[in-house]
N, C-alpha and C. Protein backbone atom coordinates (compact mmCIF):
# COMPACT_ATOMS: atom_id res chain seq x y z
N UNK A 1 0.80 -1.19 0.00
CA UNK A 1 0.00 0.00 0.00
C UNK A 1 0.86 1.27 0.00
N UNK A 2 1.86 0.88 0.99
CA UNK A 2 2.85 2.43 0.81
C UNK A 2 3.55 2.74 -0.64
N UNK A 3 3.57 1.69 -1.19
CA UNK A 3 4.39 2.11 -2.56
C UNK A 3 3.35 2.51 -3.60
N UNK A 4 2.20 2.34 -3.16
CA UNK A 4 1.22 2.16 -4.28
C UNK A 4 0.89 4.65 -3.89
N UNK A 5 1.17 4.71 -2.28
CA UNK A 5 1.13 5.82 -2.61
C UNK A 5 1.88 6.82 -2.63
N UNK A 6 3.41 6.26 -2.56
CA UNK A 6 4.68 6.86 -2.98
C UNK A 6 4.30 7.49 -4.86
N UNK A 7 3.83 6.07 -5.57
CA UNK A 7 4.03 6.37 -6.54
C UNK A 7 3.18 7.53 -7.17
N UNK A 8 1.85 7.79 -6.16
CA UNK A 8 0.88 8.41 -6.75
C UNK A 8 1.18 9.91 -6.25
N UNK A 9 2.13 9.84 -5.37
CA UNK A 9 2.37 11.22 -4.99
C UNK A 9 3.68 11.77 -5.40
N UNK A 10 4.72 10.51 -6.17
CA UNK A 10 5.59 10.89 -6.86
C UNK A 10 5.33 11.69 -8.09
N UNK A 11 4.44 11.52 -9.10
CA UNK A 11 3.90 11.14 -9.89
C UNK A 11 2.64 11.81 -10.45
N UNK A 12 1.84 11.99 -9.70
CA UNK A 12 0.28 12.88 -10.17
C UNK A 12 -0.15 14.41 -8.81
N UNK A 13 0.84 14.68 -8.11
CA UNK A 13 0.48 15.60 -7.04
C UNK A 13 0.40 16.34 -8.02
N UNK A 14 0.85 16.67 -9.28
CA UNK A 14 1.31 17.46 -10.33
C UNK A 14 -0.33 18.20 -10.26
N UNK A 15 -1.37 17.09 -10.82
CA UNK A 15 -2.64 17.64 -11.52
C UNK A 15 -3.24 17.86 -10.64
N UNK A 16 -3.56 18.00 -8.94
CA UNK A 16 -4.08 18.09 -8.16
C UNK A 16 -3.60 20.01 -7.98
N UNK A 17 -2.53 19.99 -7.98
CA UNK A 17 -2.13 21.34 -8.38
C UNK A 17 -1.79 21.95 -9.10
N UNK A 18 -2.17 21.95 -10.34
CA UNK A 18 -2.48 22.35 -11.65
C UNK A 18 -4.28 22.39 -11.71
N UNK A 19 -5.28 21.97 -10.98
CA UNK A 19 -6.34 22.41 -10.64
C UNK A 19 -6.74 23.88 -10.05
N UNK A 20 -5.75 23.42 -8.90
CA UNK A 20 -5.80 24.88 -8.06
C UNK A 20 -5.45 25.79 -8.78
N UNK A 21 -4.66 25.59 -9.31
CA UNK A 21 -4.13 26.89 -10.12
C UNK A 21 -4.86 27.64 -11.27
N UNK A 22 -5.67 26.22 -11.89
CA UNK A 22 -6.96 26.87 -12.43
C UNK A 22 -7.79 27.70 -12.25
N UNK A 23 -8.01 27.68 -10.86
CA UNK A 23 -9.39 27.76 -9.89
C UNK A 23 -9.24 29.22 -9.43
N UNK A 24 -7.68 29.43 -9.80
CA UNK A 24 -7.58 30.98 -9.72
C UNK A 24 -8.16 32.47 -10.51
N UNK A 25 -9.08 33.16 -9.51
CA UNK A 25 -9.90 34.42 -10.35
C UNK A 25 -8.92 35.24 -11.08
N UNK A 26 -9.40 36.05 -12.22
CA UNK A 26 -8.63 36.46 -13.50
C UNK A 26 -7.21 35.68 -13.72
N UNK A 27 -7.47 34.47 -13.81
CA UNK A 27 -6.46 33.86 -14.66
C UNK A 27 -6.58 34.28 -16.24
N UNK A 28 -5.44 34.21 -16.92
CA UNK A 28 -5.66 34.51 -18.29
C UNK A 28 -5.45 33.24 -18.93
N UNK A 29 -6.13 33.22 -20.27
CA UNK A 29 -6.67 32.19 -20.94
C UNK A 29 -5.10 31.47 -21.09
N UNK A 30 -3.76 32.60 -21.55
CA UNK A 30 -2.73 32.14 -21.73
C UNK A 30 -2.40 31.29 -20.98
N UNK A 31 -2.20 31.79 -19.76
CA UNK A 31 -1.74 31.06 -18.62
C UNK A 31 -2.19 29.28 -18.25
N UNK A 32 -3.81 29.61 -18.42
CA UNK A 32 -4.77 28.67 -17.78
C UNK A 32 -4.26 27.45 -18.98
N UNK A 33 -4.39 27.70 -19.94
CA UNK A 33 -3.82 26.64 -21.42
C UNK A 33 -2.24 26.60 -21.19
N UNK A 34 -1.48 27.28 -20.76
CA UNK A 34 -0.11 26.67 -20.51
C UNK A 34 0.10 25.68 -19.31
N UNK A 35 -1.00 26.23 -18.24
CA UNK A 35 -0.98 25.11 -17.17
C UNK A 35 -1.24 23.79 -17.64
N UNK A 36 -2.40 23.39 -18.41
CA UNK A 36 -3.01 22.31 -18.94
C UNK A 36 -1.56 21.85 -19.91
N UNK A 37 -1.46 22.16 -20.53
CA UNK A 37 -0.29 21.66 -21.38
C UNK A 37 0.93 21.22 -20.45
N UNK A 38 1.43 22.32 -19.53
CA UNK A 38 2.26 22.04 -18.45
C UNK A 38 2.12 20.61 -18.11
N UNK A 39 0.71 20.30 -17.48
CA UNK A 39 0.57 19.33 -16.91
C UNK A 39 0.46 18.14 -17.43
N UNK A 40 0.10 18.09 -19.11
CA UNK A 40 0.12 17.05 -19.60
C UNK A 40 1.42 16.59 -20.23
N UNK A 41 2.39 17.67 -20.24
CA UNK A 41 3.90 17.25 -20.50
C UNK A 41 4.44 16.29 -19.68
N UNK A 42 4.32 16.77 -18.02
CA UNK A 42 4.64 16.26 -17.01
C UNK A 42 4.08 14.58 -17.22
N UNK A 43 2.33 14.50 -17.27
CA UNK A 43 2.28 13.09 -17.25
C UNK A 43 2.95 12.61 -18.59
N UNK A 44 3.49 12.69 -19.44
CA UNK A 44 3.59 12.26 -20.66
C UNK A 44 4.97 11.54 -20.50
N UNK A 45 5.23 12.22 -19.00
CA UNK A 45 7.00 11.07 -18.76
C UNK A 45 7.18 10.32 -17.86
N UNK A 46 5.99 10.38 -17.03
CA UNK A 46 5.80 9.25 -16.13
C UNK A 46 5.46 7.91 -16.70
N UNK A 47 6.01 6.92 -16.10
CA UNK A 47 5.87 5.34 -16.39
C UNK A 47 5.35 4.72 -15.88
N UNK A 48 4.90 3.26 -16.19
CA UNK A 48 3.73 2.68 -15.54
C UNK A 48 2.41 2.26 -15.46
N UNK A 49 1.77 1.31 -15.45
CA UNK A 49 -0.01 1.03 -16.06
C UNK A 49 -0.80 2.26 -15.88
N UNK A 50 -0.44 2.99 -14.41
CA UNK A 50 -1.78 3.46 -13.87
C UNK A 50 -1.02 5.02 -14.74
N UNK A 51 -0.01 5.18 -15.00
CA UNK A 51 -0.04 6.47 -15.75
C UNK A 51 -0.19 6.67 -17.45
N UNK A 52 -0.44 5.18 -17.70
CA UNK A 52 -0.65 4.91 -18.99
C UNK A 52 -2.31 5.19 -19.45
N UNK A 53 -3.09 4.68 -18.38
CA UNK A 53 -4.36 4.59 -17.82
C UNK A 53 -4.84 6.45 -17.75
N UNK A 54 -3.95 6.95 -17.15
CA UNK A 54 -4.59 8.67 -16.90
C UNK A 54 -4.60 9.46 -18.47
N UNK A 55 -3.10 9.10 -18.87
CA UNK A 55 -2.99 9.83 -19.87
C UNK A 55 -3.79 9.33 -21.27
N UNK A 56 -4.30 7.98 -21.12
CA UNK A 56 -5.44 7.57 -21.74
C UNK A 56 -6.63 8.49 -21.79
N UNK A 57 -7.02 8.30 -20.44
CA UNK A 57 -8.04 9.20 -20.00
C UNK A 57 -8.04 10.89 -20.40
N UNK A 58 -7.01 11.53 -20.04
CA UNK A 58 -6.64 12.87 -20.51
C UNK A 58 -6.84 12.91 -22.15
N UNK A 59 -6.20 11.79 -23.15
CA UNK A 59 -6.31 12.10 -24.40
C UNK A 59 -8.15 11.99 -24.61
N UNK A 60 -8.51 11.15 -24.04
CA UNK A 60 -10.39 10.60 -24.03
C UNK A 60 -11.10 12.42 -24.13
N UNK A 61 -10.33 13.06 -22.77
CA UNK A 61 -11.07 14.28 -22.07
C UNK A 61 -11.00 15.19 -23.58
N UNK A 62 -9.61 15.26 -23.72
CA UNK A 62 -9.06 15.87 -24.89
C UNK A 62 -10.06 16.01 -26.18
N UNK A 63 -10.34 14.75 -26.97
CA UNK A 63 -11.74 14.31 -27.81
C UNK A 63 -12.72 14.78 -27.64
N UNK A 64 -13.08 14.11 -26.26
CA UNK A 64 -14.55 15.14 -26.48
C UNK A 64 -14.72 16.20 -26.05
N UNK A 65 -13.91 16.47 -25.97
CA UNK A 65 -14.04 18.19 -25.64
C UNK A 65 -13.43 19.03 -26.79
N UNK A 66 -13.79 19.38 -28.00
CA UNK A 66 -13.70 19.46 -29.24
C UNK A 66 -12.97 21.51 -29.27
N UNK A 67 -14.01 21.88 -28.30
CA UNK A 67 -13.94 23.59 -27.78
C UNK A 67 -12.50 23.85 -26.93
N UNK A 68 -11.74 22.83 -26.43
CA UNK A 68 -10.85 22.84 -26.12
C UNK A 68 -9.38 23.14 -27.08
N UNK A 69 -9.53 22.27 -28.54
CA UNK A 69 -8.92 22.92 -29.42
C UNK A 69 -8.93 24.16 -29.37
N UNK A 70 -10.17 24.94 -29.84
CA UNK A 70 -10.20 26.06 -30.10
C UNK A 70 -9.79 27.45 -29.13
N UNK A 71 -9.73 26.48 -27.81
CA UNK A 71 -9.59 27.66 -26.74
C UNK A 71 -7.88 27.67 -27.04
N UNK A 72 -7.48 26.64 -27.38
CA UNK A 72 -5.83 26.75 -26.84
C UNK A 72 -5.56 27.50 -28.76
N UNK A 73 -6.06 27.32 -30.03
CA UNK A 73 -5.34 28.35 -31.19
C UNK A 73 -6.36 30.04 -30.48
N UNK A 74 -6.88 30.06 -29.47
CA UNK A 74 -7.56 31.70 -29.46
C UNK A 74 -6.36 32.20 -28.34
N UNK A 75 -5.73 30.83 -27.57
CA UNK A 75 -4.90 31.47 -26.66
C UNK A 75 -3.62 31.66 -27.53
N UNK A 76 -2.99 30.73 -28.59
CA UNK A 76 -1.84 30.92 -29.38
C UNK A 76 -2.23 32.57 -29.91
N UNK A 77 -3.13 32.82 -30.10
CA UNK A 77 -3.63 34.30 -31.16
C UNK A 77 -3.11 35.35 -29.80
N UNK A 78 -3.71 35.26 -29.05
CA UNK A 78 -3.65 36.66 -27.63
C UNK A 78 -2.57 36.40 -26.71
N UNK A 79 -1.72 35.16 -27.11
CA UNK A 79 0.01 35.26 -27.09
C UNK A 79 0.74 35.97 -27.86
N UNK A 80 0.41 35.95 -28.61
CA UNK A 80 1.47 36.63 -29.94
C UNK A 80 1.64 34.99 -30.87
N UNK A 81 1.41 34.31 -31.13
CA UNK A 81 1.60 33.30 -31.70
C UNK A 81 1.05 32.98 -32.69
N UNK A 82 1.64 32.37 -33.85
CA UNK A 82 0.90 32.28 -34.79
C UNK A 82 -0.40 31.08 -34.51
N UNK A 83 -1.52 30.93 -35.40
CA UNK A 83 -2.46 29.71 -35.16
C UNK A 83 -3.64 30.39 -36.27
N UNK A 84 -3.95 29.31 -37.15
CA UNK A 84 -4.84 29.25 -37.99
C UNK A 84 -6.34 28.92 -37.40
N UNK A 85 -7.67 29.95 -37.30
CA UNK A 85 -8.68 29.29 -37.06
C UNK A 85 -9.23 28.70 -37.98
N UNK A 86 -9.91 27.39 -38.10
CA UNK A 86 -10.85 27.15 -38.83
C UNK A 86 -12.01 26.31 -38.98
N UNK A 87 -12.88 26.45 -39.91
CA UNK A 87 -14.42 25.93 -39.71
C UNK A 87 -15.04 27.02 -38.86
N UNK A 88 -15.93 26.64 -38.05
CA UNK A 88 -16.47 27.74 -37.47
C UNK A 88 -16.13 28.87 -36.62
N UNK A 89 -14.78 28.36 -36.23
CA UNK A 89 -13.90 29.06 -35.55
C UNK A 89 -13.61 30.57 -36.44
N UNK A 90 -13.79 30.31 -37.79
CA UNK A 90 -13.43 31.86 -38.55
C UNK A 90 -14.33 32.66 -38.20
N UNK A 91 -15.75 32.08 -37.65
CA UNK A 91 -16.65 32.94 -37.65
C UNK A 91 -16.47 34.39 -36.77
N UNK A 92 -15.15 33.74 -35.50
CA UNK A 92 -14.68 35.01 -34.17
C UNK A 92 -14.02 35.73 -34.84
N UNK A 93 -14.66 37.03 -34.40
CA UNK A 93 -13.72 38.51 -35.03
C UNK A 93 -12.95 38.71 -33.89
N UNK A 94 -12.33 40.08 -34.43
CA UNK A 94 -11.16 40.10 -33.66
C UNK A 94 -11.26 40.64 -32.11
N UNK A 95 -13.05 41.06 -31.81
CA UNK A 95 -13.43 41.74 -30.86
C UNK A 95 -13.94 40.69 -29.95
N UNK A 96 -14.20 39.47 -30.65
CA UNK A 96 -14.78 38.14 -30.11
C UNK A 96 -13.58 37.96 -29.39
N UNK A 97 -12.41 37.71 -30.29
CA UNK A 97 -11.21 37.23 -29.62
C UNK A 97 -10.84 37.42 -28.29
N UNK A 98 -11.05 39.05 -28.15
CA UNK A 98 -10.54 39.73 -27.04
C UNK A 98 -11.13 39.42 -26.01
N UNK A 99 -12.58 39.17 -26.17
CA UNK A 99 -13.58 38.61 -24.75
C UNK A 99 -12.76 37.45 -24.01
N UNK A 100 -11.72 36.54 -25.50
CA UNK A 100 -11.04 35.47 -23.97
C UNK A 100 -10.15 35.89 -23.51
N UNK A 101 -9.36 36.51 -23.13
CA UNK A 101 -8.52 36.76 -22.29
C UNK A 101 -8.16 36.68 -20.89
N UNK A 102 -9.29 37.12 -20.23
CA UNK A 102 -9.04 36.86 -18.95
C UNK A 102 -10.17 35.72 -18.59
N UNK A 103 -9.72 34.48 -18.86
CA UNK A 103 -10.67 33.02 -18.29
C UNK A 103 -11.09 32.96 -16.84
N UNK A 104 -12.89 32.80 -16.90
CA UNK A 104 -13.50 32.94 -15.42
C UNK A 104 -13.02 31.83 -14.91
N UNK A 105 -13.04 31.56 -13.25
CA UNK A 105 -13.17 30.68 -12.40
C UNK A 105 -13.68 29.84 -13.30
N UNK A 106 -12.45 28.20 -12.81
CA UNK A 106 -12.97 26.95 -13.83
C UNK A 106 -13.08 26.96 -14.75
N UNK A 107 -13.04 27.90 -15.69
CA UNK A 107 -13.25 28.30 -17.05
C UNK A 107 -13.04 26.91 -17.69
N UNK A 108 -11.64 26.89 -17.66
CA UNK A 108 -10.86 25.54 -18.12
C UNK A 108 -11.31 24.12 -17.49
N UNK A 109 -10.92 24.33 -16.28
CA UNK A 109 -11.70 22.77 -15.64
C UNK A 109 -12.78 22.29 -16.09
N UNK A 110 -13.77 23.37 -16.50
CA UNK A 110 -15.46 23.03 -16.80
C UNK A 110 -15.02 22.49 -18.01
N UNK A 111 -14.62 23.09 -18.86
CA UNK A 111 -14.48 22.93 -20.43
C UNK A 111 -13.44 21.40 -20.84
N UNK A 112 -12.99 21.27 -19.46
CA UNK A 112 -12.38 19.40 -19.51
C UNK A 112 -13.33 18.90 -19.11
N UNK A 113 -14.08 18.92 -17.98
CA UNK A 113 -14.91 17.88 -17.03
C UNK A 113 -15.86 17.62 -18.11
N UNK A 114 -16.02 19.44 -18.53
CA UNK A 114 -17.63 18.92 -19.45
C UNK A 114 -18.88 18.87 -18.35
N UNK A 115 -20.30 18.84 -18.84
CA UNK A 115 -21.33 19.10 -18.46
C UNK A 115 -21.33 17.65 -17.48
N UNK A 116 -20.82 16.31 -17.51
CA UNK A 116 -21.73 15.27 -17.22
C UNK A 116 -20.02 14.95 -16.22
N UNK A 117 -19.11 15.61 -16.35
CA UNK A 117 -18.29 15.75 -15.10
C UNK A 117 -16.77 13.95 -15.90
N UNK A 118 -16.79 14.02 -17.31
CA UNK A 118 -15.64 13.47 -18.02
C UNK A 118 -14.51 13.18 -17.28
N UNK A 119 -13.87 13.74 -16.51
CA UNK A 119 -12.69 13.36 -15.91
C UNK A 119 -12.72 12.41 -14.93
């Protein structure tokens, strides 16, 4: 049992605080999408069934959450970064754009969990 939670605290304390950090008021969209990425770098080098199993799960969250693309090329745009929108995504002008910037409370978390709570 102790190794089982060595490993989980070696290992995933990462996304437990990469939540919180979400959960923070006027986070910016930049930020909130570098955390998420942050965090999925991190699991992407851990080894092992049960981290094979999350990052399964994370790519799953990833899928259906389709608006998640689009949040991270609106955050490449209000970085300075290049990123192509497209399909309906052309439809945001450049005044649309600006509304994301500063991402509400959970903004991001909601937009992983999703309505029926995915993660």
């Amino acid at each position: 049992m102790s190794r089982n939670l060595a490993y989980i605290k070696a290992n995933f304390c990462g996304i437990s605080k990469s939540i919180i950090r979400l959960e923070t008021m006027g986070i910016q969209l930049c930020g909130a999408i570098n955390i998420v990425k942050q965090t999925e770098s991190e699991l992407s080098r851990v080894q092992g069934e049960v981290a094979n199993k999350v990052k399964a799960k994370l790519q799953s969250v990833f899928e259906q959450n389709p608006g998640y693309t689009t949040l991270c090329k609106v955050s490449d745009i209000l970085c300075g970064n290049e990123a192509e929108l497209s399909g309906n995504e052309q439809g945001l002008s450049a005044n649309d754009l600006t509304l994301f910037k500063y991402w509400s409370e959970l903004g991001v978390v909601h937009c992983l969990l999703g309505k029926e709570g995915v993660w």
